[in-house]
C-alpha atoms as a PDB file:
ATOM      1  CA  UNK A   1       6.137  50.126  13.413  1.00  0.00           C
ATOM      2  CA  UNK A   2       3.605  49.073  16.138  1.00  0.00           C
ATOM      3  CA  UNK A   3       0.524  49.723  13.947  1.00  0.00           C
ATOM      4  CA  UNK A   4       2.170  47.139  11.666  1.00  0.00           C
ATOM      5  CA  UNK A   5       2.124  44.298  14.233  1.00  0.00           C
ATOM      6  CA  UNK A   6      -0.914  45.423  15.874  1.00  0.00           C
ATOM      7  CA  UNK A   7      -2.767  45.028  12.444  1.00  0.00           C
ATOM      8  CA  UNK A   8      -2.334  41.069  11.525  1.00  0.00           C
ATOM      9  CA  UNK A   9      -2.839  40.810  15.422  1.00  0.00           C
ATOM     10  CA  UNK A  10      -6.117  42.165  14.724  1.00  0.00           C
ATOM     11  CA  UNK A  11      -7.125  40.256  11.963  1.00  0.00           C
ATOM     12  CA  UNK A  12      -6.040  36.864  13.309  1.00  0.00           C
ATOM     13  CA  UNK A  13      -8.404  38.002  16.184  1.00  0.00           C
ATOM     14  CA  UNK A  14     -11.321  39.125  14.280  1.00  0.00           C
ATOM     15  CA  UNK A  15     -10.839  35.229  12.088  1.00  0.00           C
ATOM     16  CA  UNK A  16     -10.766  33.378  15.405  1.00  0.00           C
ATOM     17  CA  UNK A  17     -13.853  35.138  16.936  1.00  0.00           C
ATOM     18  CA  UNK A  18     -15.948  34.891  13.927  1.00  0.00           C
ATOM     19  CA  UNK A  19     -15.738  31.343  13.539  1.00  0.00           C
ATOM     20  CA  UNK A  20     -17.881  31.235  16.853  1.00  0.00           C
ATOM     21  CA  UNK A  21     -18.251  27.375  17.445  1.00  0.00           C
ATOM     22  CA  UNK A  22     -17.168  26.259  13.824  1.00  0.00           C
ATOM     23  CA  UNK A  23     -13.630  25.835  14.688  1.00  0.00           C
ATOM     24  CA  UNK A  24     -14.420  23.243  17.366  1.00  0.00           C
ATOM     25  CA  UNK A  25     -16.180  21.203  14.641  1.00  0.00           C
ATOM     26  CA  UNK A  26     -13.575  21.492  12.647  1.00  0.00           C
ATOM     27  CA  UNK A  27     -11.223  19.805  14.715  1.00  0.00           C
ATOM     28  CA  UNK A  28     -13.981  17.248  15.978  1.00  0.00           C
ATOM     29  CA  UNK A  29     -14.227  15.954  12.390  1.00  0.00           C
ATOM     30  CA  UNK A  30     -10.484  15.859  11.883  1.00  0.00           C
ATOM     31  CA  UNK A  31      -9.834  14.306  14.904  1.00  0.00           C
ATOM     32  CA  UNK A  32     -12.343  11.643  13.833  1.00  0.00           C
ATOM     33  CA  UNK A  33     -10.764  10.877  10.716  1.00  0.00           C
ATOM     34  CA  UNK A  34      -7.266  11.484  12.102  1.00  0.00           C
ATOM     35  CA  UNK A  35      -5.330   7.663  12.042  1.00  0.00           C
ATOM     36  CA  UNK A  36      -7.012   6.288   8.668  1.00  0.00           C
ATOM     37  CA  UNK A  37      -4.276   8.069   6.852  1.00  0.00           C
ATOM     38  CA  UNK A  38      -4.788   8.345   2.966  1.00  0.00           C
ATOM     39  CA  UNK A  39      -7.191   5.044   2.655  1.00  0.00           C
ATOM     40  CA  UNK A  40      -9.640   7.499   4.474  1.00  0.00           C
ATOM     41  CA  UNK A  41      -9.779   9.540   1.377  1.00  0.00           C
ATOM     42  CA  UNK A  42     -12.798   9.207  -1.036  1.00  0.00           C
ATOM     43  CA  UNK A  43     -11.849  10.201  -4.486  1.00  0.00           C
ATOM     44  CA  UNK A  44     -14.086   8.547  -7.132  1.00  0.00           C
ATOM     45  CA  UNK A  45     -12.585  10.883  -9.995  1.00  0.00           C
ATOM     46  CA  UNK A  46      -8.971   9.887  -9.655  1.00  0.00           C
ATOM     47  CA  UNK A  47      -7.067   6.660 -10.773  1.00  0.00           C
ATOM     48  CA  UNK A  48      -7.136   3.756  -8.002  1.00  0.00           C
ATOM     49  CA  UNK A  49      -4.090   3.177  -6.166  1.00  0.00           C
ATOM     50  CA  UNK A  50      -2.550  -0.417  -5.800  1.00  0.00           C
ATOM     51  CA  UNK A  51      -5.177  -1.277  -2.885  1.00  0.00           C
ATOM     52  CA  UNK A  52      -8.038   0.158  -4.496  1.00  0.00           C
ATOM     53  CA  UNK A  53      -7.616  -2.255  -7.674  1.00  0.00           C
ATOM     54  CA  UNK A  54      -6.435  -4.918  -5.207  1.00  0.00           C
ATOM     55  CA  UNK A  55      -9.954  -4.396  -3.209  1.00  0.00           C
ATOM     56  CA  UNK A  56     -11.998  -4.571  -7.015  1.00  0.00           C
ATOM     57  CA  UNK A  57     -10.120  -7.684  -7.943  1.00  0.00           C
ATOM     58  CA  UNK A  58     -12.099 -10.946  -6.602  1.00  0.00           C
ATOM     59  CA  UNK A  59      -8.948 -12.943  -7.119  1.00  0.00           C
ATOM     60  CA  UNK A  60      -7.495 -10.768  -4.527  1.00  0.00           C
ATOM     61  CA  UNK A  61      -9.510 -10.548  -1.325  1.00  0.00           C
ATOM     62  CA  UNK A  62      -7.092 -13.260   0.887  1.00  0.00           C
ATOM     63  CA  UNK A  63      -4.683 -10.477   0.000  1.00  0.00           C
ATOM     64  CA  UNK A  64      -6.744  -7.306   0.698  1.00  0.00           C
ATOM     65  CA  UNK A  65      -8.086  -8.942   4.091  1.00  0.00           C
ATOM     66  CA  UNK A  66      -4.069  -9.734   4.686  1.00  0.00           C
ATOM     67  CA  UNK A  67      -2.928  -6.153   4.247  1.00  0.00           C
ATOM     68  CA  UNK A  68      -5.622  -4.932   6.445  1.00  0.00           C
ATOM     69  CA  UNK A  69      -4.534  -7.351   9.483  1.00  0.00           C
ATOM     70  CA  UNK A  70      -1.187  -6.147   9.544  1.00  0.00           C
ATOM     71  CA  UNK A  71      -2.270  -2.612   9.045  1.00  0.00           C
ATOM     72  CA  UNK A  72      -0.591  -2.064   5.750  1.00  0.00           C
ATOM     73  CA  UNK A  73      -3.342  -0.629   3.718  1.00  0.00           C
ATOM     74  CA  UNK A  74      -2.603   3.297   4.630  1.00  0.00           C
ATOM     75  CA  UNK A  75       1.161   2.463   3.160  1.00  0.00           C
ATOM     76  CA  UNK A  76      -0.230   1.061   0.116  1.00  0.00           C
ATOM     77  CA  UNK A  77      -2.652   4.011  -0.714  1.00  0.00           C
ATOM     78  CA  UNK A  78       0.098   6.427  -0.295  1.00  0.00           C
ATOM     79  CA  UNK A  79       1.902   8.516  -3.511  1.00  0.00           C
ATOM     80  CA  UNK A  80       4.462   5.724  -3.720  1.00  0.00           C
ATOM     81  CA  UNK A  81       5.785   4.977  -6.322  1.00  0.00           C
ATOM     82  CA  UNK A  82       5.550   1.409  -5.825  1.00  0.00           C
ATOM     83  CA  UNK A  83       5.613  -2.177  -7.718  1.00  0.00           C
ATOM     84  CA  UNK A  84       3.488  -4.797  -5.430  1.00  0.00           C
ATOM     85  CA  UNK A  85       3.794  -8.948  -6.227  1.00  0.00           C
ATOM     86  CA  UNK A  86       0.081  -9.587  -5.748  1.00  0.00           C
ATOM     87  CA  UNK A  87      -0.466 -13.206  -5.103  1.00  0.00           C
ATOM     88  CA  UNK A  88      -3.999 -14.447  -6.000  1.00  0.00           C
ATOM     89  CA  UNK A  89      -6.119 -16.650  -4.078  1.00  0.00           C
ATOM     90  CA  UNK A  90      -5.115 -19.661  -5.400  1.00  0.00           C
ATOM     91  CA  UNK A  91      -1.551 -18.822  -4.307  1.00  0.00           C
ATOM     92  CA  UNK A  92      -2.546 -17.973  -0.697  1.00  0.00           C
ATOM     93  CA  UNK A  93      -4.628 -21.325  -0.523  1.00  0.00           C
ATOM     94  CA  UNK A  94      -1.404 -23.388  -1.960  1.00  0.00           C
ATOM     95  CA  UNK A  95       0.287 -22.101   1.878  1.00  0.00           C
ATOM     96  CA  UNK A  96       0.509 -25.225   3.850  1.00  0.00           C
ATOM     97  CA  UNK A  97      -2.321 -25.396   6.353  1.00  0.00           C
ATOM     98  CA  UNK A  98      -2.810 -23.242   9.483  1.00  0.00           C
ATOM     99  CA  UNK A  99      -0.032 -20.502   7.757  1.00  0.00           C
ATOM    100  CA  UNK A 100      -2.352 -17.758   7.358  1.00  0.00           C
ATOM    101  CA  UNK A 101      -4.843 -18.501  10.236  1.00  0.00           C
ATOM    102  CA  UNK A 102      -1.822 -17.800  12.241  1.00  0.00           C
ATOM    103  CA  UNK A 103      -0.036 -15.216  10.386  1.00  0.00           C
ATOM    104  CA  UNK A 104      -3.750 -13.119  10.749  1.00  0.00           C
ATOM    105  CA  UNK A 105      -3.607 -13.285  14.533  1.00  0.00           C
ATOM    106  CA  UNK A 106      -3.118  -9.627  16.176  1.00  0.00           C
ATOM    107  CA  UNK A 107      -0.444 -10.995  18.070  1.00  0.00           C
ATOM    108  CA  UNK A 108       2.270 -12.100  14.837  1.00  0.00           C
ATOM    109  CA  UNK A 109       0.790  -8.163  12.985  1.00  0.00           C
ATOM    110  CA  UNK A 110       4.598  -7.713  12.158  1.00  0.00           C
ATOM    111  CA  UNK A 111       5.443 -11.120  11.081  1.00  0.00           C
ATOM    112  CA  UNK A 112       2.731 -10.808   8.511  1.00  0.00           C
ATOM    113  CA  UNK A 113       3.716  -7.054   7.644  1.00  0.00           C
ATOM    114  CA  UNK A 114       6.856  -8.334   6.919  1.00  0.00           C
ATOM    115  CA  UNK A 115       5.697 -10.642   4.467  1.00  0.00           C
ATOM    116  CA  UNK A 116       3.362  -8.172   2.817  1.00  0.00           C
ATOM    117  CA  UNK A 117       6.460  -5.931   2.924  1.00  0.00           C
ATOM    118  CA  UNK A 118       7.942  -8.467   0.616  1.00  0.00           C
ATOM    119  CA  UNK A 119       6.108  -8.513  -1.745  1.00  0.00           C
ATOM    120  CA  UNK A 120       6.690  -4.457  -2.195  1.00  0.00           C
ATOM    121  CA  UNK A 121       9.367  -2.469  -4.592  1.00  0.00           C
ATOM    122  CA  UNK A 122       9.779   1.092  -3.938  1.00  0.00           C
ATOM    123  CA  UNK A 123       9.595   2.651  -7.852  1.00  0.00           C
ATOM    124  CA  UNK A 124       7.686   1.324 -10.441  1.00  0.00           C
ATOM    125  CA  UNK A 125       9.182  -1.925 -12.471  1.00  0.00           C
ATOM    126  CA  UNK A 126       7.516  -2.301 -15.457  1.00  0.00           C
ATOM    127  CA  UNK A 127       7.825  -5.939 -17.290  1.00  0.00           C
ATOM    128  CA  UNK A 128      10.304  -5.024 -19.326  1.00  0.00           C
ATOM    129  CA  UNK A 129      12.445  -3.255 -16.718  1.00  0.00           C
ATOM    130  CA  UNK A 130      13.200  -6.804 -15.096  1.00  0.00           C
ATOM    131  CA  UNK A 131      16.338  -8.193 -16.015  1.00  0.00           C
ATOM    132  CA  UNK A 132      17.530 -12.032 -16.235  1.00  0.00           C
ATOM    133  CA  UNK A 133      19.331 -13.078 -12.659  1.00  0.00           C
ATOM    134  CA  UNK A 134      19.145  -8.887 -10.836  1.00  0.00           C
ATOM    135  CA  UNK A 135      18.277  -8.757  -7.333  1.00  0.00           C
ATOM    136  CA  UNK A 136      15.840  -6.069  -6.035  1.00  0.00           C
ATOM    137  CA  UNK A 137      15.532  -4.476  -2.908  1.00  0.00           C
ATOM    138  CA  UNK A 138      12.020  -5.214  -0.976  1.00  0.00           C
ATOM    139  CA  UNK A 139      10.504  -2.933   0.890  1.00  0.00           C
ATOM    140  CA  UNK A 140      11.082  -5.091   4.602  1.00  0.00           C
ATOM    141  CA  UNK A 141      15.260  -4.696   3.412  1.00  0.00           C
ATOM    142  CA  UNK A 142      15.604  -7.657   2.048  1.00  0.00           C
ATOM    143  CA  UNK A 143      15.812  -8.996  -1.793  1.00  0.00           C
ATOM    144  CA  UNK A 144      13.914 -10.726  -4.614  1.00  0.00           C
ATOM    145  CA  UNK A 145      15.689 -12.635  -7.126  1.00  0.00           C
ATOM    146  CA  UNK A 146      14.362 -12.378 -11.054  1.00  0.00           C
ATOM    147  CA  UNK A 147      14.439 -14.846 -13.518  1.00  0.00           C
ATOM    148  CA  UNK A 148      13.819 -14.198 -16.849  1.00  0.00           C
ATOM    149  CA  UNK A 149      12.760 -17.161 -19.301  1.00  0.00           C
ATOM    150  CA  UNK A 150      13.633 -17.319 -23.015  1.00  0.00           C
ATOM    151  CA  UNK A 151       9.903 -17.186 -23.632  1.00  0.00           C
ATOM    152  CA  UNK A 152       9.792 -13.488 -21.972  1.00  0.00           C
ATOM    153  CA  UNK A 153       8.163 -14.847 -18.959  1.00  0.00           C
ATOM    154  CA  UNK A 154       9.430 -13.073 -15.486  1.00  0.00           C
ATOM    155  CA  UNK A 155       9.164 -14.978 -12.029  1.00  0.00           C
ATOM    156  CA  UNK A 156      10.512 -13.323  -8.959  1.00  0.00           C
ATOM    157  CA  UNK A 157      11.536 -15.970  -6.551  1.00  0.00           C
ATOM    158  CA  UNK A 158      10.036 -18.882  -8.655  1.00  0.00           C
ATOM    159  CA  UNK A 159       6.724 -16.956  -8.237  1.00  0.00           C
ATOM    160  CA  UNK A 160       5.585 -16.704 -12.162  1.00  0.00           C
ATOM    161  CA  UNK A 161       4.054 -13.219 -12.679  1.00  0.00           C
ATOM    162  CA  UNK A 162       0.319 -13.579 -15.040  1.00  0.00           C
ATOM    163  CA  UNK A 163      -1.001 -10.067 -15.354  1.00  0.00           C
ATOM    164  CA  UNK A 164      -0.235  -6.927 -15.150  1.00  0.00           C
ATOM    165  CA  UNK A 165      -2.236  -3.909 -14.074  1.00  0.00           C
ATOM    166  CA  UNK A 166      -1.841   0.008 -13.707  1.00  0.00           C
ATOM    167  CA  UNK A 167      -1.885   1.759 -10.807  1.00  0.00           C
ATOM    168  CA  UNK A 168      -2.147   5.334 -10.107  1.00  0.00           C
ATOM    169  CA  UNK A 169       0.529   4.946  -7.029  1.00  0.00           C
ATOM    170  CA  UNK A 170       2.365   2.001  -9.066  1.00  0.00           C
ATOM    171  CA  UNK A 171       2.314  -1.373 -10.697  1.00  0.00           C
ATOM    172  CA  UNK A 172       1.067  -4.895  -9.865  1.00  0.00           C
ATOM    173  CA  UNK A 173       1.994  -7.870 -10.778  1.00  0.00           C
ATOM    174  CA  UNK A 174      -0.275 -10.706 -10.108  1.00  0.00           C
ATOM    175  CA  UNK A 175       1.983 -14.136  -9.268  1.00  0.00           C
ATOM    176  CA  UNK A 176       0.992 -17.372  -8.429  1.00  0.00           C
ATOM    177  CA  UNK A 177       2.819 -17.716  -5.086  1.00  0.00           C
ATOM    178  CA  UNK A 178       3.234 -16.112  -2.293  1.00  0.00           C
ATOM    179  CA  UNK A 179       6.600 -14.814  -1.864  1.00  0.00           C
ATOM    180  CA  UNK A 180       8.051 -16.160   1.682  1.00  0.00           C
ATOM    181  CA  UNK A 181      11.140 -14.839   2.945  1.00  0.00           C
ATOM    182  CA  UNK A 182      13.934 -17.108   3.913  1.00  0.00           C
END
């Protein structure tokens, strides 16, 4: 019975020692890229995530320079599943004045997180999953309200949605408001 545990003793002994220095670079390197979370990970064969086609969108970069402020982007790139309201531009320009410089200030992080948050559904929602007056839970705990028009058009909170667009992680929907919590 000793020989037994003497023997994986052994090899785990013989795999430490020959590693000689490697196993100090190895943890060097991880510890380097240890906090960037999944963003960190290059992968030009795959699908791109929700931030990744948020990033290659130029109608999108008041949002992508939004979600890395309040240090949401490592969420994002995650497995999800998620649905994301992705408000263009235009929709982030229509804020009143002085919103966003402020919002973008380290010191209100979580304010804006919370209103990124908002604009997140945990599972994917396709177009025609949304149904005429349901409310759906956000992913800061609170709820969006969908309206359905007779034309087939969907707005969540007044917020018409324009485009759609795959994600490997999820869904957008592009709208043409920011969604604002009450």
């Amino acid at each position: 019975m000793k020989k037994l545990f003497y023997l994986p003793a052994l090899f785990l002994a013989l795999a430490i020692n020959s590693c000689g220095g490697q196993a100090s670079e190895i943890m060097s390197a991880t510890s380097d890229s240890q906090g960037q979370g999944q963003s960190a990970v290059e992968d030009d064969d795959s699908n791109s995530n929700v931030v990744q086609v948020a990033v290659g969108s130029p109608d999108h970069t008041i949002l992508v320079s939004s979600l890395k402020s309040a240090d949401y982007v490592n969420v994002l790139t995650n497995v999800g599943p998620f649905t994301v309201f992705a408000p263009t531009n235009a929709a982030f320009d229509a804020l009143p004045a002085g919103i966003l410089d402020d919002l973008t200030k380290p010191e209100n992080q979580r304010k804006l997180r919370n209103i990124l948050e908002y604009h997140v559904l945990l599972g994917v929602y396709k177009h025609e999953s949304f149904i005429n007056g349901r409310n759906l839970g956000t992913a800061d705990g609170r709820s969006v309200s969908v309206i359905v028009a007779e034309d087939g058009s969907v707005s969540i909170n007044g917020a018409k949605i324009i485009a759609t667009v795959a994600a490997s992680n999820g869904i957008i929907h592009v709208i043409d408001q920011v969604l604002l919590p009450n």
